[in-house]
N, C-alpha and C. Protein backbone atom coordinates (compact mmCIF):
# COMPACT_ATOMS: atom_id res chain seq x y z
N UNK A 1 0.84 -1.18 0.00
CA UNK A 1 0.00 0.00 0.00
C UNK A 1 0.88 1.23 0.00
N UNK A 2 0.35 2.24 -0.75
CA UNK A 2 1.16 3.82 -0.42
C UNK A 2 0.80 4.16 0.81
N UNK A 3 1.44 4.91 1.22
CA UNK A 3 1.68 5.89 2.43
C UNK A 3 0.15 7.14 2.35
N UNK A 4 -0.77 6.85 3.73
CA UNK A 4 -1.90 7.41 3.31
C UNK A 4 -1.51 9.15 3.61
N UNK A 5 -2.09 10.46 2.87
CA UNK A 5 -1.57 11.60 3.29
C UNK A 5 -1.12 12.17 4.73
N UNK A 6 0.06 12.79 4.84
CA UNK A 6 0.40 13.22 5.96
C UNK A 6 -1.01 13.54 7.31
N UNK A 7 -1.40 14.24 6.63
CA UNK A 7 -2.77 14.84 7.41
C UNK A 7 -4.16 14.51 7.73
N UNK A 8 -3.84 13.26 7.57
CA UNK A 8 -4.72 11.96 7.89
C UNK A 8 -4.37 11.56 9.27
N UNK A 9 -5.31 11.58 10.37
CA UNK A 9 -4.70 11.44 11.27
C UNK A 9 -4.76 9.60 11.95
N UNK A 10 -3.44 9.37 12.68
CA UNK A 10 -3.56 8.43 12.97
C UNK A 10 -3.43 8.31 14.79
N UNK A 11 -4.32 7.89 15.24
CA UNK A 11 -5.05 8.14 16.82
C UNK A 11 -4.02 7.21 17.55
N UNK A 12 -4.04 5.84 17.08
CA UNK A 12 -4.08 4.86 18.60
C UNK A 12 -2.13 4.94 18.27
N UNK A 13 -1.83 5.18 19.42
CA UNK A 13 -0.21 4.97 19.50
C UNK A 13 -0.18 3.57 20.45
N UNK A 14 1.09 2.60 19.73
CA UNK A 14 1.10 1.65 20.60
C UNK A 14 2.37 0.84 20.18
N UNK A 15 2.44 -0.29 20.45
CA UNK A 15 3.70 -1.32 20.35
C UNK A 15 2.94 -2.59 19.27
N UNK A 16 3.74 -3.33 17.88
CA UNK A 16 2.76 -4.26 17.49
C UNK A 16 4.12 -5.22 17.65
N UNK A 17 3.63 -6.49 18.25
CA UNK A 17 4.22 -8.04 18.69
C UNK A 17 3.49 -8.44 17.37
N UNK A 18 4.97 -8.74 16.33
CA UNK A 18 4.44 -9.38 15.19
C UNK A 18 4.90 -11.37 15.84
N UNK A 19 4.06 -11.90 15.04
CA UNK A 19 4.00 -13.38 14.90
C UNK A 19 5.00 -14.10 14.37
N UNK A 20 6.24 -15.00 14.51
CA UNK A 20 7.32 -15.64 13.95
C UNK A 20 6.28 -16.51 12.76
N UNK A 21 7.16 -17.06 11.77
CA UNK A 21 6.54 -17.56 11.25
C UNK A 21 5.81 -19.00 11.72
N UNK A 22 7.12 -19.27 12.65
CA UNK A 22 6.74 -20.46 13.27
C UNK A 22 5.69 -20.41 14.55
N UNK A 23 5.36 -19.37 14.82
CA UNK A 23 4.01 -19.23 15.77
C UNK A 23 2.43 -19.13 14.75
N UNK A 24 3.09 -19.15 13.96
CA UNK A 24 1.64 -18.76 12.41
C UNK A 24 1.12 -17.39 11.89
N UNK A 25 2.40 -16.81 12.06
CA UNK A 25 2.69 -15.37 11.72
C UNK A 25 2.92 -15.15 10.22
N UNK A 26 3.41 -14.45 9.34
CA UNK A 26 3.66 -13.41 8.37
C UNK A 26 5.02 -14.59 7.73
N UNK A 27 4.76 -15.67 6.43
CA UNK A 27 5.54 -16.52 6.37
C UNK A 27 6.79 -15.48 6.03
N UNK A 28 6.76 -14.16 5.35
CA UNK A 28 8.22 -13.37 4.92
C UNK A 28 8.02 -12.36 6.41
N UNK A 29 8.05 -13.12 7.47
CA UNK A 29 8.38 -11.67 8.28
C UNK A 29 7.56 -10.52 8.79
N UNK A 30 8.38 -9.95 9.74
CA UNK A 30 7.61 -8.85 10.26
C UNK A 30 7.45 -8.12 8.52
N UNK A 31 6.66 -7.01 8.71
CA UNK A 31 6.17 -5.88 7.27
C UNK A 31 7.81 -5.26 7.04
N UNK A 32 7.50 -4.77 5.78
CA UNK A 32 9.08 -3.63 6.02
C UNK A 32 8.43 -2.16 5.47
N UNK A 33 7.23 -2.00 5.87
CA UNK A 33 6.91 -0.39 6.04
C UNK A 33 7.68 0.76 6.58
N UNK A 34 8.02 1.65 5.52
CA UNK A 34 8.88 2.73 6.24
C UNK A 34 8.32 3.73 5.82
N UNK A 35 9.05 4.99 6.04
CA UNK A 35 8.39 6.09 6.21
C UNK A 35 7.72 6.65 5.00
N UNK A 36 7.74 5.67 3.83
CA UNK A 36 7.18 6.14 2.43
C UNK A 36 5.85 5.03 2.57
N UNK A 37 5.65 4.06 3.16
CA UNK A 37 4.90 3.36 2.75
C UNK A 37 3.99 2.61 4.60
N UNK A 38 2.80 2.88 4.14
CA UNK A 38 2.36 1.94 5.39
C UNK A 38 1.96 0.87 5.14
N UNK A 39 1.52 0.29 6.23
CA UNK A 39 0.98 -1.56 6.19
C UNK A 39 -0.39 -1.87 6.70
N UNK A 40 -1.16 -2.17 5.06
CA UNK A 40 -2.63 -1.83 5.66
C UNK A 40 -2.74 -3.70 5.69
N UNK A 41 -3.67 -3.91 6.47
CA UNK A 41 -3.82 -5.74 6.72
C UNK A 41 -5.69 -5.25 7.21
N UNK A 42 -6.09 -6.61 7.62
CA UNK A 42 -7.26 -6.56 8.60
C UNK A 42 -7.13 -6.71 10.20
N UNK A 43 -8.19 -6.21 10.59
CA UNK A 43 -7.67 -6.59 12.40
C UNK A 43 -9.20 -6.47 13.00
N UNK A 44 -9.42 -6.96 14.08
CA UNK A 44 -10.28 -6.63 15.00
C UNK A 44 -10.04 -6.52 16.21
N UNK A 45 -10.84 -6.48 17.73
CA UNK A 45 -10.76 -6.04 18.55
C UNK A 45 -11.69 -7.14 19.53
N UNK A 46 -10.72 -8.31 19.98
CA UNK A 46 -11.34 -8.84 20.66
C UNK A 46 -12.64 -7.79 21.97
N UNK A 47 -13.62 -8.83 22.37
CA UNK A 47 -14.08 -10.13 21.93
C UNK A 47 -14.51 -10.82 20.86
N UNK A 48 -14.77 -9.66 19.95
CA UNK A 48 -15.11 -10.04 18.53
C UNK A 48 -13.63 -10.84 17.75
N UNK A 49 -14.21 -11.54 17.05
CA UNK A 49 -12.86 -12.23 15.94
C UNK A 49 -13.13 -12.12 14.32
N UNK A 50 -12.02 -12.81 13.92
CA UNK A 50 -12.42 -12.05 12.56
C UNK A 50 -13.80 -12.48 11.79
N UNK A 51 -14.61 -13.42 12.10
CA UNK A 51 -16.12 -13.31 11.77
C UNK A 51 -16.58 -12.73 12.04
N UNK A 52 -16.51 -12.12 13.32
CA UNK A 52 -17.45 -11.01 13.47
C UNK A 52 -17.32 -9.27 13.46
N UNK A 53 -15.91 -9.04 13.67
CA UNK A 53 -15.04 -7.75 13.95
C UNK A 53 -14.28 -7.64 12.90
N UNK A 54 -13.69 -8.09 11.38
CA UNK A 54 -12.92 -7.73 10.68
C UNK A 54 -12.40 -6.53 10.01
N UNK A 55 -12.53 -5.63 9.95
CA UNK A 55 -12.13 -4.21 9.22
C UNK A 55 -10.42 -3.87 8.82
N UNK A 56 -10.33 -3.22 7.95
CA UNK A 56 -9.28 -2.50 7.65
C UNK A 56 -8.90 -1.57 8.16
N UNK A 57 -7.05 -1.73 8.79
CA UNK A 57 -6.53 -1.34 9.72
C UNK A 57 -5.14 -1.38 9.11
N UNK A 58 -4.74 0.04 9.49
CA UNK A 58 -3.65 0.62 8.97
C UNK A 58 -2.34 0.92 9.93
N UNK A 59 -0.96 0.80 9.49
CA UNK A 59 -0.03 0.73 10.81
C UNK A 59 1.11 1.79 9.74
N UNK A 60 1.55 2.62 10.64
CA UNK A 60 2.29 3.65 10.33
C UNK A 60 3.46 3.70 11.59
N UNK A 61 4.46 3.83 10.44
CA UNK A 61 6.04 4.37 11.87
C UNK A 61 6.51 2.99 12.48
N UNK A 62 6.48 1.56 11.83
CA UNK A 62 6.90 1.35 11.86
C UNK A 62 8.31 0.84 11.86
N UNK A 63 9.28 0.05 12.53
CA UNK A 63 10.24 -0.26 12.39
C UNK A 63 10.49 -1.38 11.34
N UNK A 64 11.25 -1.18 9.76
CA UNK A 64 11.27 -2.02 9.25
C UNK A 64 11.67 -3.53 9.32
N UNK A 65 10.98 -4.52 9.57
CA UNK A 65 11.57 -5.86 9.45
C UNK A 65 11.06 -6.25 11.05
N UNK A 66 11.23 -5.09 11.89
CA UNK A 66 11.32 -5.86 13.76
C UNK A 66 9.93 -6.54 13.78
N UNK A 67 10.22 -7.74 15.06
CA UNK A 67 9.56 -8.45 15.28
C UNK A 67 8.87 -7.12 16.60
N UNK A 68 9.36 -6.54 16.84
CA UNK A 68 8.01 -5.19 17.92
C UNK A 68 8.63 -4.13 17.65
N UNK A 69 7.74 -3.44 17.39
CA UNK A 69 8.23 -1.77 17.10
C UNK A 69 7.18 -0.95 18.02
N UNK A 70 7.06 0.41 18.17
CA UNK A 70 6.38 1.21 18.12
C UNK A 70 5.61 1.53 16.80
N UNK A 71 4.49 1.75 16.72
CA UNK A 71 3.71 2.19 15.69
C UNK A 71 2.38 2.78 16.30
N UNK A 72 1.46 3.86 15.07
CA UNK A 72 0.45 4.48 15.17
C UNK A 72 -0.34 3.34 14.24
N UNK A 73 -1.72 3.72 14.30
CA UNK A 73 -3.15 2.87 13.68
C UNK A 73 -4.01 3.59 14.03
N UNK A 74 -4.67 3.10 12.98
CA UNK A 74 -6.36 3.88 12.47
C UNK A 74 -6.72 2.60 12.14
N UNK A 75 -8.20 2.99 12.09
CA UNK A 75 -9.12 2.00 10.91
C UNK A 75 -9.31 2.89 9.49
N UNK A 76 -9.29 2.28 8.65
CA UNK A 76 -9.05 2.99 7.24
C UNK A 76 -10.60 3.48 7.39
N UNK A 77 -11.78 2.53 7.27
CA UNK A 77 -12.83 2.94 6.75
C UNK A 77 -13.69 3.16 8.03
N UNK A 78 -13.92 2.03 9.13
CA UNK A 78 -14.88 2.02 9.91
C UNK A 78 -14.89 3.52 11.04
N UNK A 79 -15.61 3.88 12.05
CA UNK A 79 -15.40 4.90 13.12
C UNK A 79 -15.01 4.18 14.49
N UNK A 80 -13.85 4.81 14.86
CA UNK A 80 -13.49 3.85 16.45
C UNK A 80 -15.01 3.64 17.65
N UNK A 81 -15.95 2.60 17.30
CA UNK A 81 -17.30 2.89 17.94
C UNK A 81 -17.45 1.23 17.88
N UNK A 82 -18.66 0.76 18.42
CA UNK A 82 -19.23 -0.75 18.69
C UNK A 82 -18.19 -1.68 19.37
N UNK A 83 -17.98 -2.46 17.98
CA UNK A 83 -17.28 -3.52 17.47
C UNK A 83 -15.63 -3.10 17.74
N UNK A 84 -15.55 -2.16 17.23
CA UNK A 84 -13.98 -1.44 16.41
C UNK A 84 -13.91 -0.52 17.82
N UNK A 85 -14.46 -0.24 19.08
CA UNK A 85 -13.84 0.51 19.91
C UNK A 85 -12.78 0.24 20.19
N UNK A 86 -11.62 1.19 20.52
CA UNK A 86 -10.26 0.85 20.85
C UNK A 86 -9.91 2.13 21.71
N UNK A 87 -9.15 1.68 23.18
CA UNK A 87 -9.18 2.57 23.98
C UNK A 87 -7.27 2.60 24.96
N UNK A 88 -7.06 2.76 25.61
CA UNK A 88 -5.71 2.42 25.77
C UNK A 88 -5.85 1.43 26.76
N UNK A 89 -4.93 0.63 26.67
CA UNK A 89 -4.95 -0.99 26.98
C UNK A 89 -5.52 -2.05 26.01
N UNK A 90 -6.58 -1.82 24.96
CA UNK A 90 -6.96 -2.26 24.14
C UNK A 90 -6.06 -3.17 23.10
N UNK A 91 -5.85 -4.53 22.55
CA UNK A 91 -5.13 -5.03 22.10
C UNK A 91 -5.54 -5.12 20.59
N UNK A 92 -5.04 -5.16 19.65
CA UNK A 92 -6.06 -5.36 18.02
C UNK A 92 -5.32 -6.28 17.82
N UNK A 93 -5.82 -7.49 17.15
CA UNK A 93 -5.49 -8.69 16.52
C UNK A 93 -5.24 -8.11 14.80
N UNK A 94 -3.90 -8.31 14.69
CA UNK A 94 -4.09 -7.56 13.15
C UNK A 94 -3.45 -9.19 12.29
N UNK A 95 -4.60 -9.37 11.37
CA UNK A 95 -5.02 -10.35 10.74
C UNK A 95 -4.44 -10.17 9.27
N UNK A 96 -3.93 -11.36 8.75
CA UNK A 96 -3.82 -11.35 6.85
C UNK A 96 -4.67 -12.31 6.76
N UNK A 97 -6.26 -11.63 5.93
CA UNK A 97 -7.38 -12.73 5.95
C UNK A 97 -7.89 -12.54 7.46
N UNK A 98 -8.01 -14.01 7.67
CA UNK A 98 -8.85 -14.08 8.64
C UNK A 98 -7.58 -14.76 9.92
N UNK A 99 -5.82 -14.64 9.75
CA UNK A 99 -5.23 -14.99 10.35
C UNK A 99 -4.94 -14.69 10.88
N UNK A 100 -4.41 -14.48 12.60
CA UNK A 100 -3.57 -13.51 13.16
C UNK A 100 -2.15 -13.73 12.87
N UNK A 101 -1.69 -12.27 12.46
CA UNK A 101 -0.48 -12.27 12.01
C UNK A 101 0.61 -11.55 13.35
N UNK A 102 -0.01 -10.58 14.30
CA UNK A 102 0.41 -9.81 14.76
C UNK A 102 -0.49 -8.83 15.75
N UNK A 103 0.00 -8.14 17.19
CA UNK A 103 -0.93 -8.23 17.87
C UNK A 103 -0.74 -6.41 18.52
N UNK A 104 -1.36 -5.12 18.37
CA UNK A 104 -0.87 -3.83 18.34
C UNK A 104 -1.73 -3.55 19.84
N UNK A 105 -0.51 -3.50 20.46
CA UNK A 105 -1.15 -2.89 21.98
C UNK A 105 -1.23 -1.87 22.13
N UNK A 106 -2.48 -1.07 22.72
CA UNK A 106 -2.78 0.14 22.06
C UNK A 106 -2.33 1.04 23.96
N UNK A 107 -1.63 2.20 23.56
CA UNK A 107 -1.27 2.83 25.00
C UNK A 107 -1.95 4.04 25.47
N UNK A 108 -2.22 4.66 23.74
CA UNK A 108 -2.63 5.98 23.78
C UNK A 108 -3.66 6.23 22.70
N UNK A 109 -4.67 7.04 22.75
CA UNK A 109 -5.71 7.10 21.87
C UNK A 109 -5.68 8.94 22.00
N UNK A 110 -5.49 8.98 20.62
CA UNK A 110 -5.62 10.87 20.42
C UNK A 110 -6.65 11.16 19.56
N UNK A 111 -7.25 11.94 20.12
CA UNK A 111 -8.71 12.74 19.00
C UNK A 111 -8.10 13.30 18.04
N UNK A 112 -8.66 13.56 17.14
CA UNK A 112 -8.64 14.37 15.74
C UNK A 112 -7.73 14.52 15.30
């Protein structure tokens, strides 16, 4: 995916624990998103799973290749509300398909 515009804001600040391959993670690896490009996947927000919570979810500022970085996230399309609430402590299951690939612990949530 390209890098969505600067001025798009991205709310939840947090840490993402990507998946080895051998835990049933990302068979090439953590993403290698850098500062030109982000890493859009699916994710939800337990208790929901990906039948019921799936949406598109975007990760910015990551560290290329690490198995945990710091990174920001949004939901591309949905509003942080229901299903998709995410608050600090909040964990998102970020999914390729319906898999968990990787897991974004959320610390901080910023408005607008």
């Amino acid at each position: 995916m390209a890098k969505l515009p600067d001025d798009v804001p991205f709310p939840f600040r947090g840490r993402v624990v990507w998946l080895t391959a051998e835990q049933g993670g990302r068979s090439s690896g953590p993403p290698r998103a850098d500062d030109k490009v982000d890493y859009a996947a699916n994710a939800f927000v337990p208790p929901h799973t990906a039948q019921s919570g799936l949406a598109s979810f975007v990760l910015r500022n990551l560290t290329p290749g690490a198995l945990v970085s710091l990174a920001e996230g949004r939901w591309l399309v949905v509003e942080n509300a229901g299903p998709y609430q995410i608050e600090p402590g909040t964990v998102v299951v970020i999914t390729e398909g319906s898999k968990p690939v990787g897991y974004f612990h959320v610390e901080d949530v910023r408005s607008g």
